[in-house]
PDB file of N, CA and C in Angstrom:
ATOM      1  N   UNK A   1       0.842  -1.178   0.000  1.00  0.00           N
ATOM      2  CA  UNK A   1       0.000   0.000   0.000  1.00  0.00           C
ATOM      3  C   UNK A   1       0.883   1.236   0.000  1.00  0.00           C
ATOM      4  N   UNK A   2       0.431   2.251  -0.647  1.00  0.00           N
ATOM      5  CA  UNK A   2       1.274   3.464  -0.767  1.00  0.00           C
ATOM      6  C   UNK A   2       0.799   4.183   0.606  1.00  0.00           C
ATOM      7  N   UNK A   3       1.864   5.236   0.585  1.00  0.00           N
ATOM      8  CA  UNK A   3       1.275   5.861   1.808  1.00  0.00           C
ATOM      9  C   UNK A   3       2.419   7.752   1.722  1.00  0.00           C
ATOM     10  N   UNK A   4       1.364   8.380   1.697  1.00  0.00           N
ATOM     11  CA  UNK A   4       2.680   9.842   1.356  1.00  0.00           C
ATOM     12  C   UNK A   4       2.898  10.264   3.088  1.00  0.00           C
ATOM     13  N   UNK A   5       4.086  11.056   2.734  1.00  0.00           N
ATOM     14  CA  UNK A   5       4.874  11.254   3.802  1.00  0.00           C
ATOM     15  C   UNK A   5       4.918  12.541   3.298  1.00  0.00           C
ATOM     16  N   UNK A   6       3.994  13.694   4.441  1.00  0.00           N
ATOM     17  CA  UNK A   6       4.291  15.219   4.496  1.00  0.00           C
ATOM     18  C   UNK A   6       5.366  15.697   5.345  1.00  0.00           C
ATOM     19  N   UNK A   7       6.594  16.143   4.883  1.00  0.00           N
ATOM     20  CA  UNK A   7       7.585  16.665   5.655  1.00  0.00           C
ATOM     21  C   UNK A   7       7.678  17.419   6.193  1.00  0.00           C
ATOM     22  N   UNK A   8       7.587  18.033   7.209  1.00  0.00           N
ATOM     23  CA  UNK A   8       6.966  19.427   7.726  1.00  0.00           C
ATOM     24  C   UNK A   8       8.261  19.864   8.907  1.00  0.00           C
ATOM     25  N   UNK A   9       8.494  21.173   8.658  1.00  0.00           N
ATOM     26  CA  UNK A   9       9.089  22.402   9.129  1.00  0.00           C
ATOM     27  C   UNK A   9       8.127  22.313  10.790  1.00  0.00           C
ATOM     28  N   UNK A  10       9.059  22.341  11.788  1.00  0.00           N
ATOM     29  CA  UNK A  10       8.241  22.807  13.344  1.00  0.00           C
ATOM     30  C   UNK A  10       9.592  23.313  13.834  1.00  0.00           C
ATOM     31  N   UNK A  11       8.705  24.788  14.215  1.00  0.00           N
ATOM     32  CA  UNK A  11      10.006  25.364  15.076  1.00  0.00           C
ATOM     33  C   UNK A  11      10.336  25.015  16.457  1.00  0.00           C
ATOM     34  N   UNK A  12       9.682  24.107  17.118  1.00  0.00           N
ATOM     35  CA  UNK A  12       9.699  23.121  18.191  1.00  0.00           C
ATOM     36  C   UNK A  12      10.648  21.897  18.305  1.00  0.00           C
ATOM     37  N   UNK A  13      11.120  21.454  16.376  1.00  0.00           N
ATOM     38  CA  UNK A  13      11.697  20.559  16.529  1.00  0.00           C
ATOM     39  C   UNK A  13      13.107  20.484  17.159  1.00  0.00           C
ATOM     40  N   UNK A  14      13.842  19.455  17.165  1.00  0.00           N
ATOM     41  CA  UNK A  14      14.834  19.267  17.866  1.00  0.00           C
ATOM     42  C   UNK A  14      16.346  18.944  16.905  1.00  0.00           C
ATOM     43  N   UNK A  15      17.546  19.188  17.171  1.00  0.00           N
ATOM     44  CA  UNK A  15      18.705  19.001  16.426  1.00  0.00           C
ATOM     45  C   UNK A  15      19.148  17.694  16.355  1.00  0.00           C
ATOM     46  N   UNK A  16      19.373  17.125  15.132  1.00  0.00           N
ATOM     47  CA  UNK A  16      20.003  15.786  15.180  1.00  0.00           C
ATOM     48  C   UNK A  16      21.022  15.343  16.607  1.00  0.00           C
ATOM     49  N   UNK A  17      20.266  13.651  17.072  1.00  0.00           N
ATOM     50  CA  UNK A  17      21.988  13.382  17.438  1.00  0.00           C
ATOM     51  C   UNK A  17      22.789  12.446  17.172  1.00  0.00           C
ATOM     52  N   UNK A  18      24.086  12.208  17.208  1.00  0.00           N
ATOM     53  CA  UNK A  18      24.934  11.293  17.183  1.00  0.00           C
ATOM     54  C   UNK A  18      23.745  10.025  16.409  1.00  0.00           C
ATOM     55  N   UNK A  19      24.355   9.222  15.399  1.00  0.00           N
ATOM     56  CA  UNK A  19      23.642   8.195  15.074  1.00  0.00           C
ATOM     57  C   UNK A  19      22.692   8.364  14.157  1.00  0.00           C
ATOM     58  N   UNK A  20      21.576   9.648  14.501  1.00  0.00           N
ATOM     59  CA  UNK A  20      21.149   9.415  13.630  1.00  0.00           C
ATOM     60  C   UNK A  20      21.295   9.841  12.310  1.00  0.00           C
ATOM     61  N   UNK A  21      20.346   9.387  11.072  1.00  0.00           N
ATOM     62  CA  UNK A  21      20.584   9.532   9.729  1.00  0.00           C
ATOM     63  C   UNK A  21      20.544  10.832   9.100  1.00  0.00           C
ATOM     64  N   UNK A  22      21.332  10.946   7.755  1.00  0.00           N
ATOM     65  CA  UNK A  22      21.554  11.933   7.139  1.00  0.00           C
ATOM     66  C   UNK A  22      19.589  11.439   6.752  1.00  0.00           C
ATOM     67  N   UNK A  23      19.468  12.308   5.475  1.00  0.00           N
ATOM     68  CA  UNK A  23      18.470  12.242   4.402  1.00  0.00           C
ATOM     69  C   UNK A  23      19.039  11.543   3.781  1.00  0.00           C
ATOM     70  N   UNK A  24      20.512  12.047   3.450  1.00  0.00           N
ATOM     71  CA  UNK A  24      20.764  10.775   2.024  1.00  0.00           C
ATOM     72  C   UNK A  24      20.783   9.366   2.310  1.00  0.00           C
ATOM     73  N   UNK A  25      21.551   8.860   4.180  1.00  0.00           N
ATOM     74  CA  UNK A  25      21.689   8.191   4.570  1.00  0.00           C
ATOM     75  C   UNK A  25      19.843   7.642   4.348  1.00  0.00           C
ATOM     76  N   UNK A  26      18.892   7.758   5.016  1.00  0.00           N
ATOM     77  CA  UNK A  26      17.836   7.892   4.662  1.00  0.00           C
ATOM     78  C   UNK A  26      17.203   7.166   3.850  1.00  0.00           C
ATOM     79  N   UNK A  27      17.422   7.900   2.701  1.00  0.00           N
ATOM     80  CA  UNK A  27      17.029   7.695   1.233  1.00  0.00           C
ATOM     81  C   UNK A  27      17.239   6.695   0.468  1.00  0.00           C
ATOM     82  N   UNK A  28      18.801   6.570   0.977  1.00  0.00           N
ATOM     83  CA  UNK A  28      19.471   4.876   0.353  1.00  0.00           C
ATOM     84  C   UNK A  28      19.070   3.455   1.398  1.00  0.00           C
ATOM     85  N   UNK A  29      18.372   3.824   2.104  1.00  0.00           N
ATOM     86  CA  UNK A  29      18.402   2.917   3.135  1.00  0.00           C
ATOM     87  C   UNK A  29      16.772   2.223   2.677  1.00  0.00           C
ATOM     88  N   UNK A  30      15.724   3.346   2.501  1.00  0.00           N
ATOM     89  CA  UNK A  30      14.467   2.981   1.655  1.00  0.00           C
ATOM     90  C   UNK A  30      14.266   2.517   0.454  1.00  0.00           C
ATOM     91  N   UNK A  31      15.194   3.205  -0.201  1.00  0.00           N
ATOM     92  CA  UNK A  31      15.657   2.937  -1.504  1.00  0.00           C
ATOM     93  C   UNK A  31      15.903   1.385  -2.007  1.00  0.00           C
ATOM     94  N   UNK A  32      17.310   1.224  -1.311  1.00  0.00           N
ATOM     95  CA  UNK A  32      17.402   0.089  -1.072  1.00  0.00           C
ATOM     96  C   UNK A  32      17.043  -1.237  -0.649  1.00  0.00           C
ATOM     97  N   UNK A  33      15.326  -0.790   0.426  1.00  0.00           N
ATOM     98  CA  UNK A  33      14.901  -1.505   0.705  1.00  0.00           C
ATOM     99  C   UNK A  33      13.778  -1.916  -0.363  1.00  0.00           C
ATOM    100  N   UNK A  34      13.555  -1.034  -1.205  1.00  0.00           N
ATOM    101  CA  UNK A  34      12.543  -1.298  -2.279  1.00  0.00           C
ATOM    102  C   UNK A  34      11.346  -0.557  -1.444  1.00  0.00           C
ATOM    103  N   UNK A  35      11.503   0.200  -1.082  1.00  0.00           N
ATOM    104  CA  UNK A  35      10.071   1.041  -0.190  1.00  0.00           C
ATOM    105  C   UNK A  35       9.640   2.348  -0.828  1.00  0.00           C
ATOM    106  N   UNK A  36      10.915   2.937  -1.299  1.00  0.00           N
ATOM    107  CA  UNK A  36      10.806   4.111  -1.659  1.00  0.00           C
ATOM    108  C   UNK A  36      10.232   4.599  -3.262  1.00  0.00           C
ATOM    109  N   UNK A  37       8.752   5.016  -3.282  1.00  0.00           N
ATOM    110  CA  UNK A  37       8.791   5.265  -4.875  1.00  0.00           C
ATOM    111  C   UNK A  37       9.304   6.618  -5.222  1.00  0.00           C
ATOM    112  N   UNK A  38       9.199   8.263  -4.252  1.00  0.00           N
ATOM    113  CA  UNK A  38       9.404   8.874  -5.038  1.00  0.00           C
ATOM    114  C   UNK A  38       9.290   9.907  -3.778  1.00  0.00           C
ATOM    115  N   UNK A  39      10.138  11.595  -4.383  1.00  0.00           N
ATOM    116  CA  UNK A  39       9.707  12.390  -3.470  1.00  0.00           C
ATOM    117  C   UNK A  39      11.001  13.622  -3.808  1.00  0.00           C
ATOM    118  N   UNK A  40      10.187  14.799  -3.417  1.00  0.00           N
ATOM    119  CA  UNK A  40      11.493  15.787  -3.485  1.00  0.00           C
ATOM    120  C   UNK A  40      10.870  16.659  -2.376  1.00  0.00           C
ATOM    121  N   UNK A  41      12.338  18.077  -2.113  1.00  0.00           N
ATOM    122  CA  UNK A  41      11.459  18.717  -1.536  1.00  0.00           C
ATOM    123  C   UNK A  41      11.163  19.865  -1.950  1.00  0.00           C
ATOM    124  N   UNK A  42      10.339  20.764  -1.358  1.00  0.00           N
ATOM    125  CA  UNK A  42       9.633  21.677  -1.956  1.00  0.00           C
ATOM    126  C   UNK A  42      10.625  23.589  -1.826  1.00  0.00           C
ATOM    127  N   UNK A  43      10.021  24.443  -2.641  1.00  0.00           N
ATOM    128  CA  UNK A  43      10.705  25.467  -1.925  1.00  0.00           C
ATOM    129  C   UNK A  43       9.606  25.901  -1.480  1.00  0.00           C
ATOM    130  N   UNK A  44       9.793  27.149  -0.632  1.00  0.00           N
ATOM    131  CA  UNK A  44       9.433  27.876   0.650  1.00  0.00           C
ATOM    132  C   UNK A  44       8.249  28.699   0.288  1.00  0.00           C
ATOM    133  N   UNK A  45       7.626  28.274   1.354  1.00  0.00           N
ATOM    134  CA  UNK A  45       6.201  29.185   1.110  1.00  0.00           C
ATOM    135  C   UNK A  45       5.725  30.653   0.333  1.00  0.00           C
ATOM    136  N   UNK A  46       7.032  31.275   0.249  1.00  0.00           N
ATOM    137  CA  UNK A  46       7.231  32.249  -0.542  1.00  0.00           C
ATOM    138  C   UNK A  46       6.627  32.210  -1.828  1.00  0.00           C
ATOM    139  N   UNK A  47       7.185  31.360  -2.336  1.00  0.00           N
ATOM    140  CA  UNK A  47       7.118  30.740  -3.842  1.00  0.00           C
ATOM    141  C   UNK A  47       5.422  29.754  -4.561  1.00  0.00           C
ATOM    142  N   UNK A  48       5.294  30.014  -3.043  1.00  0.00           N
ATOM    143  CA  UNK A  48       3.528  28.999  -3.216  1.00  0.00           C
ATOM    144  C   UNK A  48       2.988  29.787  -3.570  1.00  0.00           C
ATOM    145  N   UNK A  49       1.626  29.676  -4.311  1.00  0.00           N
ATOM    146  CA  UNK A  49       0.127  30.020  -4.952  1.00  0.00           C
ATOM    147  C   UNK A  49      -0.834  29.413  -4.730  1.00  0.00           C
ATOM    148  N   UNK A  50      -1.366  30.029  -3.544  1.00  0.00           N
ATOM    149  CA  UNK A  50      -3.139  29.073  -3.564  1.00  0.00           C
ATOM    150  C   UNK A  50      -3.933  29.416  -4.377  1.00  0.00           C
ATOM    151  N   UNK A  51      -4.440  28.456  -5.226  1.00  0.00           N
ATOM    152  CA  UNK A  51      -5.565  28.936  -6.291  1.00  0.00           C
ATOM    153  C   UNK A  51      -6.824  28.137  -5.905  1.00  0.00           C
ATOM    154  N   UNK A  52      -8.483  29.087  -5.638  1.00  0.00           N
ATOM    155  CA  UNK A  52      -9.930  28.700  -5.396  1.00  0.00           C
ATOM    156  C   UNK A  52     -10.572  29.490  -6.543  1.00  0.00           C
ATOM    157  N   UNK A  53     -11.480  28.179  -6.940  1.00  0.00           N
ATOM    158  CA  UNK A  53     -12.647  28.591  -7.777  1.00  0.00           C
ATOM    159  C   UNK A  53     -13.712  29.061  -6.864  1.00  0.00           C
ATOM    160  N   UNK A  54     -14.210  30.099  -7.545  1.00  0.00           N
ATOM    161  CA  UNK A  54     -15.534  30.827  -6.842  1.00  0.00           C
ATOM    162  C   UNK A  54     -16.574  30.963  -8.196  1.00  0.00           C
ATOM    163  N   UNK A  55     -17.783  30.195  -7.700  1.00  0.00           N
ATOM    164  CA  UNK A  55     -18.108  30.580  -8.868  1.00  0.00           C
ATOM    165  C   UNK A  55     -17.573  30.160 -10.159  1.00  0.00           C
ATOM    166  N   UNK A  56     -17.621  31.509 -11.345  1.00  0.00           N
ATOM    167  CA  UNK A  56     -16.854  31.404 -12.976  1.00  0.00           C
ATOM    168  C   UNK A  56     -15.233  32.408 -12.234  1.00  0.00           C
ATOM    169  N   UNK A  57     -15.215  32.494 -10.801  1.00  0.00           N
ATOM    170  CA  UNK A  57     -14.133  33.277 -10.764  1.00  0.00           C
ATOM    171  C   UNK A  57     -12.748  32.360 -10.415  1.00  0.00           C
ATOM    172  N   UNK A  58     -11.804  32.622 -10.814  1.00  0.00           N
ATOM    173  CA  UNK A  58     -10.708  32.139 -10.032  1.00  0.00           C
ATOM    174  C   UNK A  58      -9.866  33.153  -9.073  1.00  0.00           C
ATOM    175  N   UNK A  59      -9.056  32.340  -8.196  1.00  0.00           N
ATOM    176  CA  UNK A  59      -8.333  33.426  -7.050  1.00  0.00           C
ATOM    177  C   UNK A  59      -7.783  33.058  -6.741  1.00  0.00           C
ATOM    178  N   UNK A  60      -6.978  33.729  -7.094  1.00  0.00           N
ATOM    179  CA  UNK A  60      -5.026  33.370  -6.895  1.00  0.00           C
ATOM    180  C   UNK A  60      -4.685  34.307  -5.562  1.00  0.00           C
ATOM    181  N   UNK A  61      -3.729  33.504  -4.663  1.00  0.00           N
ATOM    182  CA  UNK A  61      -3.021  34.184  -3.409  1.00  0.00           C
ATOM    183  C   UNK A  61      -1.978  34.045  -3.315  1.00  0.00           C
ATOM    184  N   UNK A  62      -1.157  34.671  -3.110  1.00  0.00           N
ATOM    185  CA  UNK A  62       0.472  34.080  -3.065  1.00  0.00           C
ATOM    186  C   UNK A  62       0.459  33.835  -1.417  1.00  0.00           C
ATOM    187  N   UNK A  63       1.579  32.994  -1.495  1.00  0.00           N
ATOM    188  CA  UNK A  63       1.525  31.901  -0.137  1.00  0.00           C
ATOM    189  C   UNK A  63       0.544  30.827  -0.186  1.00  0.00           C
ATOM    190  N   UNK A  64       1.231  29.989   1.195  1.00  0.00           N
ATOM    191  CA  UNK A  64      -0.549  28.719   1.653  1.00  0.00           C
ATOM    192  C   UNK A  64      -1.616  29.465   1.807  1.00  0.00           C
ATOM    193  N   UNK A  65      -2.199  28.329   2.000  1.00  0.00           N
ATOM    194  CA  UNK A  65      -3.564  28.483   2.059  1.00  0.00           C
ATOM    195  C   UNK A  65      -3.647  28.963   3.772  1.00  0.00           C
ATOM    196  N   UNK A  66      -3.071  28.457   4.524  1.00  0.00           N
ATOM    197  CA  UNK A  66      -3.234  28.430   6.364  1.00  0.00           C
ATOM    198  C   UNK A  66      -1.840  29.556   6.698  1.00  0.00           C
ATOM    199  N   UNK A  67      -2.223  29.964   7.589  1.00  0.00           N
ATOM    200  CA  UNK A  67      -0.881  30.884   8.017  1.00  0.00           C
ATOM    201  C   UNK A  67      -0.635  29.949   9.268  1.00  0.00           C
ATOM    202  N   UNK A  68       0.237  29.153   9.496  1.00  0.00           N
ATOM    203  CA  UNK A  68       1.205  28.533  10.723  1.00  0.00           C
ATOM    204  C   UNK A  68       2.483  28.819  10.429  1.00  0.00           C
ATOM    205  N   UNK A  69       2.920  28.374  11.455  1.00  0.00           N
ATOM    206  CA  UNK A  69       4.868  28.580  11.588  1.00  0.00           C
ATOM    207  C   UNK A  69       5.541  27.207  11.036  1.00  0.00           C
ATOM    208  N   UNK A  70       4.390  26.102  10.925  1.00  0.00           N
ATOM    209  CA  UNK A  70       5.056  25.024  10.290  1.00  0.00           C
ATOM    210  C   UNK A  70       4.685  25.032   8.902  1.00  0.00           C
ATOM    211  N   UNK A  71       5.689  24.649   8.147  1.00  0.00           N
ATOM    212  CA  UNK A  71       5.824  24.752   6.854  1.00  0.00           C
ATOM    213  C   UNK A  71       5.543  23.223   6.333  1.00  0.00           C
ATOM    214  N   UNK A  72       5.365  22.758   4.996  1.00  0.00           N
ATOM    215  CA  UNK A  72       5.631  21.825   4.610  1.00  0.00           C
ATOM    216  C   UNK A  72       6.563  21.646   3.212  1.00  0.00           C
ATOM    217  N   UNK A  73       8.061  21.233   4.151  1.00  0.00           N
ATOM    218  CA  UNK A  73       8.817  21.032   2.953  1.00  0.00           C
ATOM    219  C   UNK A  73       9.368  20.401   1.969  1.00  0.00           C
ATOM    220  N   UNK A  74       8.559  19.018   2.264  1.00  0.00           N
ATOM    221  CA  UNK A  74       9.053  18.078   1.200  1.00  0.00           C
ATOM    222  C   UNK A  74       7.962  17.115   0.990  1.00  0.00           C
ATOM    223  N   UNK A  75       8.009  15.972   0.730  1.00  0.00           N
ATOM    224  CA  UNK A  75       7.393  14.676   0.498  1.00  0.00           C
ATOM    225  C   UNK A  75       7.670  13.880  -0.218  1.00  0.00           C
ATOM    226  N   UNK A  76       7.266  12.469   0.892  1.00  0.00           N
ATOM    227  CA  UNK A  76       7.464  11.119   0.303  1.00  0.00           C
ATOM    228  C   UNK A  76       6.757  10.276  -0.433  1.00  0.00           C
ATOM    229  N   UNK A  77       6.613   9.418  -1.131  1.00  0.00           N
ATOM    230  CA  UNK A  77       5.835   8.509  -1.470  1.00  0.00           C
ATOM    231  C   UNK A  77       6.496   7.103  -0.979  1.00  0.00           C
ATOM    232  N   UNK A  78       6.177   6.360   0.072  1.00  0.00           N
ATOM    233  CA  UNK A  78       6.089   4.914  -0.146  1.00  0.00           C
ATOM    234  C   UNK A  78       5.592   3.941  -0.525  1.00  0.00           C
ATOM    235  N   UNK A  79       5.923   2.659  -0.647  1.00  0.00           N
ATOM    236  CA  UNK A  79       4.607   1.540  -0.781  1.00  0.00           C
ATOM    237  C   UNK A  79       5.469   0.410   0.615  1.00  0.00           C
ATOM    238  N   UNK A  80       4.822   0.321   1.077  1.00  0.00           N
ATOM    239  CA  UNK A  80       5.021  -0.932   2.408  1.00  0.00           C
ATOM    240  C   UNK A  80       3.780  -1.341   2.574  1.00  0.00           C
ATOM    241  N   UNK A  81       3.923  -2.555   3.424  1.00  0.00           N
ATOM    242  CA  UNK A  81       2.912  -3.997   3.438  1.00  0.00           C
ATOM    243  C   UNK A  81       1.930  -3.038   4.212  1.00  0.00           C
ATOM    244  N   UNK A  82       2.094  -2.465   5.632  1.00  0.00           N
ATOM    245  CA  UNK A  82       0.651  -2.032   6.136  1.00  0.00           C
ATOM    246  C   UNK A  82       1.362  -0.544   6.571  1.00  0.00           C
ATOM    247  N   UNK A  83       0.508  -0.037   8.043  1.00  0.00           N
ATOM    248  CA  UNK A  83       0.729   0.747   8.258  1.00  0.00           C
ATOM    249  C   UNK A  83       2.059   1.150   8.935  1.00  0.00           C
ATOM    250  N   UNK A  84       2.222   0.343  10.172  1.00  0.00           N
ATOM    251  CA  UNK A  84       3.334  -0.375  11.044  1.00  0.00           C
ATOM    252  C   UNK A  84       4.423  -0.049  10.284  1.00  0.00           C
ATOM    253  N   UNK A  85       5.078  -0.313   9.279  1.00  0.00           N
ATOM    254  CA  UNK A  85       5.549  -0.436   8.523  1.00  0.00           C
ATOM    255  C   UNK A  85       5.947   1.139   8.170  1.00  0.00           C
ATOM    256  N   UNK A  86       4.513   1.544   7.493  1.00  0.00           N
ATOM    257  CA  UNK A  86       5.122   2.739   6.958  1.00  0.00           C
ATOM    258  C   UNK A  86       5.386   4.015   8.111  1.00  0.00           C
ATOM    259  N   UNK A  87       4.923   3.998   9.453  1.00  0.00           N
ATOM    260  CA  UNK A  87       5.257   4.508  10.637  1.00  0.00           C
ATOM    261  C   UNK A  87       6.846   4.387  11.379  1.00  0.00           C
ATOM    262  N   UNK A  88       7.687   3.040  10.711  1.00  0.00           N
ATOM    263  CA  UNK A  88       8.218   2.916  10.728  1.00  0.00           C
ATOM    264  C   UNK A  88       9.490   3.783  10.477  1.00  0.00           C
ATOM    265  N   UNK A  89       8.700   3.269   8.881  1.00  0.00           N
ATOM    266  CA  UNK A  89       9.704   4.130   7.981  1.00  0.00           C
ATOM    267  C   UNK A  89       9.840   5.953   7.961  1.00  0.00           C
ATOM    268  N   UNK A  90       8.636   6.099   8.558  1.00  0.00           N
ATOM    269  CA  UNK A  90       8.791   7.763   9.144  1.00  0.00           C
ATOM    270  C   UNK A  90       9.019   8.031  10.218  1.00  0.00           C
ATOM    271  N   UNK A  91       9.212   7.097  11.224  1.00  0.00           N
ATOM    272  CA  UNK A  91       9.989   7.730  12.664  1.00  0.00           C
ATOM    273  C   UNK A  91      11.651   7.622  11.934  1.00  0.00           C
ATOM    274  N   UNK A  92      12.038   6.724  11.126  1.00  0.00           N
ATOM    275  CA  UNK A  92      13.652   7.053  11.208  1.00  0.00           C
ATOM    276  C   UNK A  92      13.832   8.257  10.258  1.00  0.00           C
ATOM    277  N   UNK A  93      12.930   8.962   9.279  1.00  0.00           N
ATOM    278  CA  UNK A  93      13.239  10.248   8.392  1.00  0.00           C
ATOM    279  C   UNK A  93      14.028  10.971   9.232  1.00  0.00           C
ATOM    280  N   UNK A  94      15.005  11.980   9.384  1.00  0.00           N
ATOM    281  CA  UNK A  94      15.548  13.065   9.772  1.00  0.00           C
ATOM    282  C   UNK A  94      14.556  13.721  10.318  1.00  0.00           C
ATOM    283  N   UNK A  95      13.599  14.024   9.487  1.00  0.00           N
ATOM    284  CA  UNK A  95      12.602  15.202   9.916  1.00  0.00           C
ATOM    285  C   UNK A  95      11.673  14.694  10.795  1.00  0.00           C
ATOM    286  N   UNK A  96      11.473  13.578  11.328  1.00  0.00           N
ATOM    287  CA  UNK A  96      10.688  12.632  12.299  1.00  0.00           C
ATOM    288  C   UNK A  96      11.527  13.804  13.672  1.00  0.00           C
ATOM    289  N   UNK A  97      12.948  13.947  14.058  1.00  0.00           N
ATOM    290  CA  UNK A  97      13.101  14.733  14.714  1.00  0.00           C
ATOM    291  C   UNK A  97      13.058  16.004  14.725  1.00  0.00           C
ATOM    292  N   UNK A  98      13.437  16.406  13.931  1.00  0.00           N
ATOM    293  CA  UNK A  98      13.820  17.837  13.222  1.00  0.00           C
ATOM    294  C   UNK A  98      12.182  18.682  13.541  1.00  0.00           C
ATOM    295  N   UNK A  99      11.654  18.092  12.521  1.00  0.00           N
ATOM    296  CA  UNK A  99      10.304  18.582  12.188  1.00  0.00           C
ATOM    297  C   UNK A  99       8.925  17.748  12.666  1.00  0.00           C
ATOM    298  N   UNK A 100       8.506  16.930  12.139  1.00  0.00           N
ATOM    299  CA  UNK A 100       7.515  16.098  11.986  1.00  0.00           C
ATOM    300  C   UNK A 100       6.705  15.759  10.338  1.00  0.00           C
ATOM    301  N   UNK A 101       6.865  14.427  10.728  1.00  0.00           N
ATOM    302  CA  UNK A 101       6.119  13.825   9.534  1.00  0.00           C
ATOM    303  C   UNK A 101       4.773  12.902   9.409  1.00  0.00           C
ATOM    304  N   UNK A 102       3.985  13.665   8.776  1.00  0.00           N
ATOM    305  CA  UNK A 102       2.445  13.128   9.008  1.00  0.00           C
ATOM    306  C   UNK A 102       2.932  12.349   7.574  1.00  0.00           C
ATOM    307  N   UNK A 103       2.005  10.941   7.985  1.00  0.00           N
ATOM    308  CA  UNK A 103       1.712   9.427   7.062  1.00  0.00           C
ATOM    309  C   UNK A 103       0.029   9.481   7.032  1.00  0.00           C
ATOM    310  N   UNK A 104       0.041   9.355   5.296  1.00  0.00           N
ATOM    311  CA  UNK A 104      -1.437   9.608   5.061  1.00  0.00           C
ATOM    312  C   UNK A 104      -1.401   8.554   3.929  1.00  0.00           C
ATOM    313  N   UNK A 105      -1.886   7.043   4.476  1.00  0.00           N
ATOM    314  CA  UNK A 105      -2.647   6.268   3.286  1.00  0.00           C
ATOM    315  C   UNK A 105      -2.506   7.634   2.065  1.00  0.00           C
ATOM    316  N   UNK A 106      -2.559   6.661   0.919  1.00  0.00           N
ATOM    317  CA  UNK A 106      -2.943   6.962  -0.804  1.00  0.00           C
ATOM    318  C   UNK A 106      -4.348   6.553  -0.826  1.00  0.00           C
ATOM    319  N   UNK A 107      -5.437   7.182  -1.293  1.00  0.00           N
ATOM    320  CA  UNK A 107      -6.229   6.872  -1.660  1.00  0.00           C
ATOM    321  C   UNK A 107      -6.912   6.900  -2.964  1.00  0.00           C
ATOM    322  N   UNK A 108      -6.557   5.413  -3.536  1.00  0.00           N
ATOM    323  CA  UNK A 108      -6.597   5.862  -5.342  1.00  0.00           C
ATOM    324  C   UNK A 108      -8.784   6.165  -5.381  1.00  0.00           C
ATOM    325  N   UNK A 109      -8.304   6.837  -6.701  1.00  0.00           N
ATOM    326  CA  UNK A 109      -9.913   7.461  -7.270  1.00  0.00           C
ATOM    327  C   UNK A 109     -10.164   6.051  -7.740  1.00  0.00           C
ATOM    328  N   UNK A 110     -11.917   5.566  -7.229  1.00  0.00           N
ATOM    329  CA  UNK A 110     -12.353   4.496  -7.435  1.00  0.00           C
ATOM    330  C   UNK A 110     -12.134   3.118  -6.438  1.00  0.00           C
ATOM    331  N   UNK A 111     -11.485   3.824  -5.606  1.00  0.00           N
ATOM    332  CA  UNK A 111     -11.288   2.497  -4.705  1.00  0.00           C
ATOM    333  C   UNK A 111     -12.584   2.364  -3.977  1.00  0.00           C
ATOM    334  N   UNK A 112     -12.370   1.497  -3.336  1.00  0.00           N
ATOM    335  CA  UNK A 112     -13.675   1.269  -1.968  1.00  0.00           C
ATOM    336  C   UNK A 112     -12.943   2.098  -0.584  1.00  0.00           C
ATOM    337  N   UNK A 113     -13.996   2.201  -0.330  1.00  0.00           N
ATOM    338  CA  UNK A 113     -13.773   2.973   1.341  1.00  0.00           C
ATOM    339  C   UNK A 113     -13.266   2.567   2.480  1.00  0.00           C
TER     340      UNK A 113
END
């Protein structure tokens, strides 16, 4: 089952220590395990555009959509057997300390509920 991995910016988070993994370290380690399908990260909220239809209108905003102090700067895509698994694989991310990383099932269009 796929499952995306939101990388998220918290100014709460904490500084690497001793031991643990780079990203790249990371990356090759999922990679390698055959877990990893895909993922980059993003630039800075600066550079975002929220766009809502209203109506026949459209509306463009520069920045997110939410004003918080946490950002979201990257994302993953996995596929692992269940959830366990892919919880796993996001407590060892870097940003599991750093920041925090929310794991959100894929939910393909047309599936069952």
């Amino acid at each position: 089952m796929e499952y995306l991995l939101l990388i998220c910016t918290d100014p709460d988070g904490e500084d690497a220590v001793p031991g643990d993994p780079t990203i790249e370290e990371w990356g090759a380690d999922v990679d390698a395990r055959g877990v990893w399908r895909h993922g980059d990260r993003l630039r800075p909220v600066e550079a975002a555009t929220t766009v809502r239809r209203r109506g026949d209108r459209v509306v463009l905003t520069d920045g997110p959509f939410a004003e918080t102090r946490e950002q979201i700067a990257g994302y993953d895509v996995i596929d692992c057997a269940d959830l366990d698994e892919a919880l796993a694989v996001a407590a060892a991310h870097p940003m599991a300390r750093a920041g925090r990383v929310e794991v959100r099932p894929v939910w393909p269009l047309g599936a069952d509920d």
